[in-house]
C-alpha atoms as a PDB file:
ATOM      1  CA  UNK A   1       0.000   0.000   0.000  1.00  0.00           C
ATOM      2  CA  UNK A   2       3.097   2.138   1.082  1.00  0.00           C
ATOM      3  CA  UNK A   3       4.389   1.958  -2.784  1.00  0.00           C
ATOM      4  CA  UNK A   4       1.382   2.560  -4.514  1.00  0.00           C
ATOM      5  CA  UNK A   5       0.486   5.667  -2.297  1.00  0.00           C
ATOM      6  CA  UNK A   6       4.452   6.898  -3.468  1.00  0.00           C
ATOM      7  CA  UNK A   7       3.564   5.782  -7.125  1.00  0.00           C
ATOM      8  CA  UNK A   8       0.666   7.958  -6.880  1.00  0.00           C
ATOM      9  CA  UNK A   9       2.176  10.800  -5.115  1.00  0.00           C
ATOM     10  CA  UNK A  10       5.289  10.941  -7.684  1.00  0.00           C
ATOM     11  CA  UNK A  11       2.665  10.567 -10.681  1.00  0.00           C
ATOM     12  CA  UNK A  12       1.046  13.640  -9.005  1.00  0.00           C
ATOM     13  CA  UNK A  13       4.440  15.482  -8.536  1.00  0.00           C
ATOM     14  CA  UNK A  14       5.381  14.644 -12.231  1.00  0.00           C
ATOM     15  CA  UNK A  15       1.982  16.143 -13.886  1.00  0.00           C
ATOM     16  CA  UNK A  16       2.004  19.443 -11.989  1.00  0.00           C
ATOM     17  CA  UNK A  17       6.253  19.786 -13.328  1.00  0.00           C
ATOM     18  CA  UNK A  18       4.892  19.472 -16.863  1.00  0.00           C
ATOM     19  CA  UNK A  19       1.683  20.890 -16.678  1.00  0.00           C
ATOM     20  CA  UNK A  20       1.414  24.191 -18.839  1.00  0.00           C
ATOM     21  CA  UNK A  21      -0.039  27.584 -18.300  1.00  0.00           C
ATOM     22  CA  UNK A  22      -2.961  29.134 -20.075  1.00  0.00           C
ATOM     23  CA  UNK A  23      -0.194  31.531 -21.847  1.00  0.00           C
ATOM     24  CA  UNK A  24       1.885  28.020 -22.942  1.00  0.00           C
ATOM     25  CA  UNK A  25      -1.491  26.125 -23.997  1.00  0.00           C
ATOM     26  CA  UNK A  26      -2.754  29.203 -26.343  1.00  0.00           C
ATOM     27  CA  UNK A  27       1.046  30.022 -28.019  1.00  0.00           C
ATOM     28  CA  UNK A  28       1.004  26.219 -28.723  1.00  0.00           C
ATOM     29  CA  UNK A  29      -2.374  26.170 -30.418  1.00  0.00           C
ATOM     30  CA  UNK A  30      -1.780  29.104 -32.224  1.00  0.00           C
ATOM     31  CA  UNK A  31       1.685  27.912 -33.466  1.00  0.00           C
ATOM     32  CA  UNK A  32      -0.112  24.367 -34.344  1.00  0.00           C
ATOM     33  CA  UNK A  33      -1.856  26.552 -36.938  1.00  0.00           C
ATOM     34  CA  UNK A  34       0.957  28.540 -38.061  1.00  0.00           C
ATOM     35  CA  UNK A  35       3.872  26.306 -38.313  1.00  0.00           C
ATOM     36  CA  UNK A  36       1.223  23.239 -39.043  1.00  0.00           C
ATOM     37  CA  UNK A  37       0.613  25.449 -42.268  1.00  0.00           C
ATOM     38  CA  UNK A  38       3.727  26.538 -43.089  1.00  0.00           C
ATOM     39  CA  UNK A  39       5.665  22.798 -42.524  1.00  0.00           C
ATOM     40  CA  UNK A  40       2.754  21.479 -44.341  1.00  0.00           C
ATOM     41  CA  UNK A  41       1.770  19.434 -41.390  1.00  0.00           C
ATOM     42  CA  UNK A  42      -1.840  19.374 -42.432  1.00  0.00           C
ATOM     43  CA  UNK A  43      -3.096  17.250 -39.280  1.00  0.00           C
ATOM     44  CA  UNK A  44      -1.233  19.745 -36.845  1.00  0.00           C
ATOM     45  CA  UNK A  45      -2.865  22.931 -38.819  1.00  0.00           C
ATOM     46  CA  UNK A  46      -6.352  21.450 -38.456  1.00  0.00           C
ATOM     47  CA  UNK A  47      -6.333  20.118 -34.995  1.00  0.00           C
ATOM     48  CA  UNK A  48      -5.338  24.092 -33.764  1.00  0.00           C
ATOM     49  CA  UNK A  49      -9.107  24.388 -34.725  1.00  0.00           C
ATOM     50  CA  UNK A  50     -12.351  23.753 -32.815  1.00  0.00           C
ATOM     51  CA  UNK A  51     -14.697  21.383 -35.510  1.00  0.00           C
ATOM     52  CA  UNK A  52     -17.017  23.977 -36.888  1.00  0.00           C
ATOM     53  CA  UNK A  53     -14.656  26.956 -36.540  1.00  0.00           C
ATOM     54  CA  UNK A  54     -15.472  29.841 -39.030  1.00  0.00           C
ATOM     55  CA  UNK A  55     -13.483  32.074 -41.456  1.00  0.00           C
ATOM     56  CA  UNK A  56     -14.268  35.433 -42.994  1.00  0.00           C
ATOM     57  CA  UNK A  57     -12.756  37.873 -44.937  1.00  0.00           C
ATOM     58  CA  UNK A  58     -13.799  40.985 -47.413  1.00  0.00           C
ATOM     59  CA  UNK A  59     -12.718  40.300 -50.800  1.00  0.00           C
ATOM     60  CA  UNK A  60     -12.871  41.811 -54.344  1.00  0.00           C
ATOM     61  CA  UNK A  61     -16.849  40.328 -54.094  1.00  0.00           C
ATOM     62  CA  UNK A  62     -17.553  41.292 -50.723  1.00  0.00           C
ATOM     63  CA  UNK A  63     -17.329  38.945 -47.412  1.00  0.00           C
ATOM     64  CA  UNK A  64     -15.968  35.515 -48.149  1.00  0.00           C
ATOM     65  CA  UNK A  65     -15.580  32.849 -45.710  1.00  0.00           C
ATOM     66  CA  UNK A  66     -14.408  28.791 -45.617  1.00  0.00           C
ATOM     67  CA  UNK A  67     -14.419  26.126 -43.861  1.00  0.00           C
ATOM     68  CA  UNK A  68     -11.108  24.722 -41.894  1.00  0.00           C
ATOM     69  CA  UNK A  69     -11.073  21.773 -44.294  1.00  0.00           C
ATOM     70  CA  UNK A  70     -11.310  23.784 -47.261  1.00  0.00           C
ATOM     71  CA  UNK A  71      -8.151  25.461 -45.993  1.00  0.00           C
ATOM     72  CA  UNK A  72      -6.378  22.679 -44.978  1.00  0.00           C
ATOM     73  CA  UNK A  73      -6.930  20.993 -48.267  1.00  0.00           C
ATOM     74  CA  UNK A  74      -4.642  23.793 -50.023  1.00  0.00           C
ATOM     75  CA  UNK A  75      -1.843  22.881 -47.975  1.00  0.00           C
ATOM     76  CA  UNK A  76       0.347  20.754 -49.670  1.00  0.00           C
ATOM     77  CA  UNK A  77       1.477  18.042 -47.249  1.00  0.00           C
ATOM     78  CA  UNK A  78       5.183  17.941 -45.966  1.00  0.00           C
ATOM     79  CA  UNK A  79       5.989  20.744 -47.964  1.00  0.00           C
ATOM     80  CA  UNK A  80       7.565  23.941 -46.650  1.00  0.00           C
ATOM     81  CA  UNK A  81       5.907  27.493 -47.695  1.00  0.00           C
ATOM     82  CA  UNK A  82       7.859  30.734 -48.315  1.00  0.00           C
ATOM     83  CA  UNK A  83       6.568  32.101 -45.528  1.00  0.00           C
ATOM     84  CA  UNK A  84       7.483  33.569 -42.221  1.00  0.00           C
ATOM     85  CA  UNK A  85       5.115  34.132 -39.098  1.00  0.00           C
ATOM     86  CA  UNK A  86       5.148  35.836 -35.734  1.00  0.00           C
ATOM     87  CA  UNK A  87       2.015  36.168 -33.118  1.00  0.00           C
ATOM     88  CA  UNK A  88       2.106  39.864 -32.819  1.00  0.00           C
ATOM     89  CA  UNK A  89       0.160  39.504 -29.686  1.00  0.00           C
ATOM     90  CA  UNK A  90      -2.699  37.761 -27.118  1.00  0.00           C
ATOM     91  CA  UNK A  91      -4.563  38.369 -24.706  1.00  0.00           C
ATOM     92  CA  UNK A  92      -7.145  35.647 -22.119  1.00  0.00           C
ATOM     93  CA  UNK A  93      -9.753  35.948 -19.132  1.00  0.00           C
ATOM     94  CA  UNK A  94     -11.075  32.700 -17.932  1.00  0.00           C
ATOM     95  CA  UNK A  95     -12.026  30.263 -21.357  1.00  0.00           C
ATOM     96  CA  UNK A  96     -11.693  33.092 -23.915  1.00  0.00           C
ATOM     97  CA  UNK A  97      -8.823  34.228 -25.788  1.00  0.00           C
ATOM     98  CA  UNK A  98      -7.834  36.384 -28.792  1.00  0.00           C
ATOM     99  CA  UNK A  99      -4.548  36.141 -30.691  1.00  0.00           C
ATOM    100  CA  UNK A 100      -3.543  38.098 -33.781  1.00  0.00           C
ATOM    101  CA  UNK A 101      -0.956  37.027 -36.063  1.00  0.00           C
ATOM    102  CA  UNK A 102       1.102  38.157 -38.652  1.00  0.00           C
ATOM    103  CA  UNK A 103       2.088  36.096 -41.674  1.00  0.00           C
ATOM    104  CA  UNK A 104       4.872  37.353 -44.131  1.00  0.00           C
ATOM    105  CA  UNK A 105       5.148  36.136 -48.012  1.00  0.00           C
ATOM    106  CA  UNK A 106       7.549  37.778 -50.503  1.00  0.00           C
ATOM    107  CA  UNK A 107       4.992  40.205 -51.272  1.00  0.00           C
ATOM    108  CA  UNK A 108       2.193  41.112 -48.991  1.00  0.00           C
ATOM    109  CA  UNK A 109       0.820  39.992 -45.716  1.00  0.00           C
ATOM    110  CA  UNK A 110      -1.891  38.157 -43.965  1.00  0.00           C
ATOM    111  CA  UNK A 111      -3.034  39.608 -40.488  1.00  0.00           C
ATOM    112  CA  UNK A 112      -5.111  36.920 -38.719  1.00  0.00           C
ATOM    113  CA  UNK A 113      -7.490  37.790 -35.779  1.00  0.00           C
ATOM    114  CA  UNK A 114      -8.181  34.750 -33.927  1.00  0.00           C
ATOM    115  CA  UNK A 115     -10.791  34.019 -31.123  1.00  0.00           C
ATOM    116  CA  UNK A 116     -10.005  30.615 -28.900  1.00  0.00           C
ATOM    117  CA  UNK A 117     -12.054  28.756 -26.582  1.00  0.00           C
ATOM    118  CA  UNK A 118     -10.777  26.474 -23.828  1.00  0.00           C
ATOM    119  CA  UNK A 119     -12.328  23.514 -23.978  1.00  0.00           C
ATOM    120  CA  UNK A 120     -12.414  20.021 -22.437  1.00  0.00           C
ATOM    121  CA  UNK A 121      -8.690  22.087 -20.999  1.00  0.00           C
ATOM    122  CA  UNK A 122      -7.841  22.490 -24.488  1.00  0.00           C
ATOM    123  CA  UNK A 123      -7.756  25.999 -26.575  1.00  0.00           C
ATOM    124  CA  UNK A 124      -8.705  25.838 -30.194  1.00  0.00           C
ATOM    125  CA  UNK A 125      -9.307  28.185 -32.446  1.00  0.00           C
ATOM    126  CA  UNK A 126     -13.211  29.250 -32.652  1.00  0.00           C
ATOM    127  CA  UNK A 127     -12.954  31.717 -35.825  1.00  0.00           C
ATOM    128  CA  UNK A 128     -10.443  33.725 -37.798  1.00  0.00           C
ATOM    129  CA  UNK A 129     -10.963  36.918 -39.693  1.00  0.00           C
ATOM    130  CA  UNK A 130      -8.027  37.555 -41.865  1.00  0.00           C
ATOM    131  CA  UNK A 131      -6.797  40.689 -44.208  1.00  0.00           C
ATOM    132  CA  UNK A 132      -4.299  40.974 -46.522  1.00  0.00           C
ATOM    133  CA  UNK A 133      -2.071  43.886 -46.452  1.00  0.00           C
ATOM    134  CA  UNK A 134       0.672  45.150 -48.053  1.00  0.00           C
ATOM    135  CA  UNK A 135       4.046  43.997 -47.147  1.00  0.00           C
ATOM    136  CA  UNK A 136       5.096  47.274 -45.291  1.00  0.00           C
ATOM    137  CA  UNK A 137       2.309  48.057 -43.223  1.00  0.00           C
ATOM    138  CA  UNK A 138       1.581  46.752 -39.807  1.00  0.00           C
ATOM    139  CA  UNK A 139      -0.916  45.979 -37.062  1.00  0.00           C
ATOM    140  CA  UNK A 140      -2.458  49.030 -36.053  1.00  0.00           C
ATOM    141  CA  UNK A 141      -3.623  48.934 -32.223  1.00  0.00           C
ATOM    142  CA  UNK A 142      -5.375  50.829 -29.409  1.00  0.00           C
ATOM    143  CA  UNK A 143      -2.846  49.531 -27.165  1.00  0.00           C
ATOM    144  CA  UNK A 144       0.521  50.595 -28.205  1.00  0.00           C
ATOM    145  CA  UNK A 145       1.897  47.407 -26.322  1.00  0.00           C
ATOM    146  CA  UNK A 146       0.164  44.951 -28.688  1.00  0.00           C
ATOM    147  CA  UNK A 147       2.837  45.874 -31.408  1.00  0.00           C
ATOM    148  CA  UNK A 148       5.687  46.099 -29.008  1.00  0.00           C
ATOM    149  CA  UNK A 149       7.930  43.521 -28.423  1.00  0.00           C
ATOM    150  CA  UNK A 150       6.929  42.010 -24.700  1.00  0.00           C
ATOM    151  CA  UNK A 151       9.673  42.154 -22.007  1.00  0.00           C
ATOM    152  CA  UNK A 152      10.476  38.449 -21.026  1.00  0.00           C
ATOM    153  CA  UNK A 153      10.989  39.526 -17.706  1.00  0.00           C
ATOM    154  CA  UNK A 154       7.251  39.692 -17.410  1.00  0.00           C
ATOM    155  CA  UNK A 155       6.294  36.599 -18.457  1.00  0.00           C
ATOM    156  CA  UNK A 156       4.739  37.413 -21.560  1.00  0.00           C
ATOM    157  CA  UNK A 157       2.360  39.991 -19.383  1.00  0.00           C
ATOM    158  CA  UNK A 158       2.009  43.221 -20.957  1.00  0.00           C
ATOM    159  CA  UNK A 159       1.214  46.218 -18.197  1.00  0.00           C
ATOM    160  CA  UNK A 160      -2.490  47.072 -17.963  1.00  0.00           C
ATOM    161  CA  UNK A 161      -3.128  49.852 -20.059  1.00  0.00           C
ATOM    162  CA  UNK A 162      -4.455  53.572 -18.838  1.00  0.00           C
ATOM    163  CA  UNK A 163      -7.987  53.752 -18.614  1.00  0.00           C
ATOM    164  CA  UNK A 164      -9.443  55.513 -21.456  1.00  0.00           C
ATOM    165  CA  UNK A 165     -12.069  58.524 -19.783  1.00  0.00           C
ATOM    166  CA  UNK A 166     -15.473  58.846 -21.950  1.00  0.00           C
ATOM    167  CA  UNK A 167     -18.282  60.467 -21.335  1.00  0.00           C
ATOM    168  CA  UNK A 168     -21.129  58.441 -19.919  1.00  0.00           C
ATOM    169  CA  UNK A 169     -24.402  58.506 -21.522  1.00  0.00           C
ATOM    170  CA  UNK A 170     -27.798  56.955 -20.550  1.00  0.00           C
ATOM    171  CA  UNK A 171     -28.597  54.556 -23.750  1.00  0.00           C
ATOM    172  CA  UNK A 172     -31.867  53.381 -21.847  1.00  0.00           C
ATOM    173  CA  UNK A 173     -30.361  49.941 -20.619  1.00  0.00           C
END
């Protein structure tokens, strides 16, 4: 009995050393679906997503969306892209998270903005709007620290940012 209490107790001691954060869970899903795509690890890309996720866009003919598979299905499998990517930043409270990520070809750019869910204690991606922009330009944010390179020393935290003062107005609710 001795032994199997130990067993149980190092078991124990051994998940909580290699259990991950929230922060560590929601990088690795979102890098599933960026490096997944760009390796053209096909299974890795599509697991980053929840089952029914959605995709939009505006294009030349006005919103456009697809499904995960349809995107998946123009990867070409174990072949590397000429691409690089970067999450440009991400933010959580509780289940919900947003992430948005930057994806560099030789001549333009795709911004993702990605909402997760945690569920069943794992985060997938829910839905994506996406834009493509010009090579050049950037992210623009209303917190400056969302295009900043974060500080290691906090963790991956970026400061809370000022309160913004408005007016407050009675809307009737």
């Amino acid at each position: 009995m001795r032994n199997l209490f130990l067993n149980l107790a190092f078991v124990f001691a051994l998940n909580l050393a290699y259990a991950q954060s929230d922060e560590e869970l929601i990088a690795q899903t979102v890098n599933d679906y960026l490096e997944g795509g760009t390796n053209g690890e096909v299974e890795r890309f599509k697991n980053a997503f929840f089952s029914d996720a959605i995709q939009k866009s505006v294009g030349k003919n006005g919103v456009t969306g697809m499904s995960v598979e349809s995107l998946a299905s123009k990867i070409k499998p174990n072949q590397k892209m000429e691409r690089t990517t970067k999450i440009v930043s991400w933010s959580y409270a509780g289940t919900a998270a947003t992430a948005i990520t930057e994806t560099e070809y030789p001549t333009s750019k795709i911004i993702d903005l990605l909402n997760l869910l945690k569920i069943n204690n794992e985060w997938k991606i829910v839905s994506r709007v996406y834009s493509r922009i010009e090579k050049g330009e950037s992210v623009t944010s209303s917190n400056p620290i969302a295009t900043a390179k974060i500080d290691p020393k906090t963790k991956g935290k970026a400061p809370a940012a000022a309160p913004v003062k408005k007016k407050v107005v009675d809307d009737g609710w």
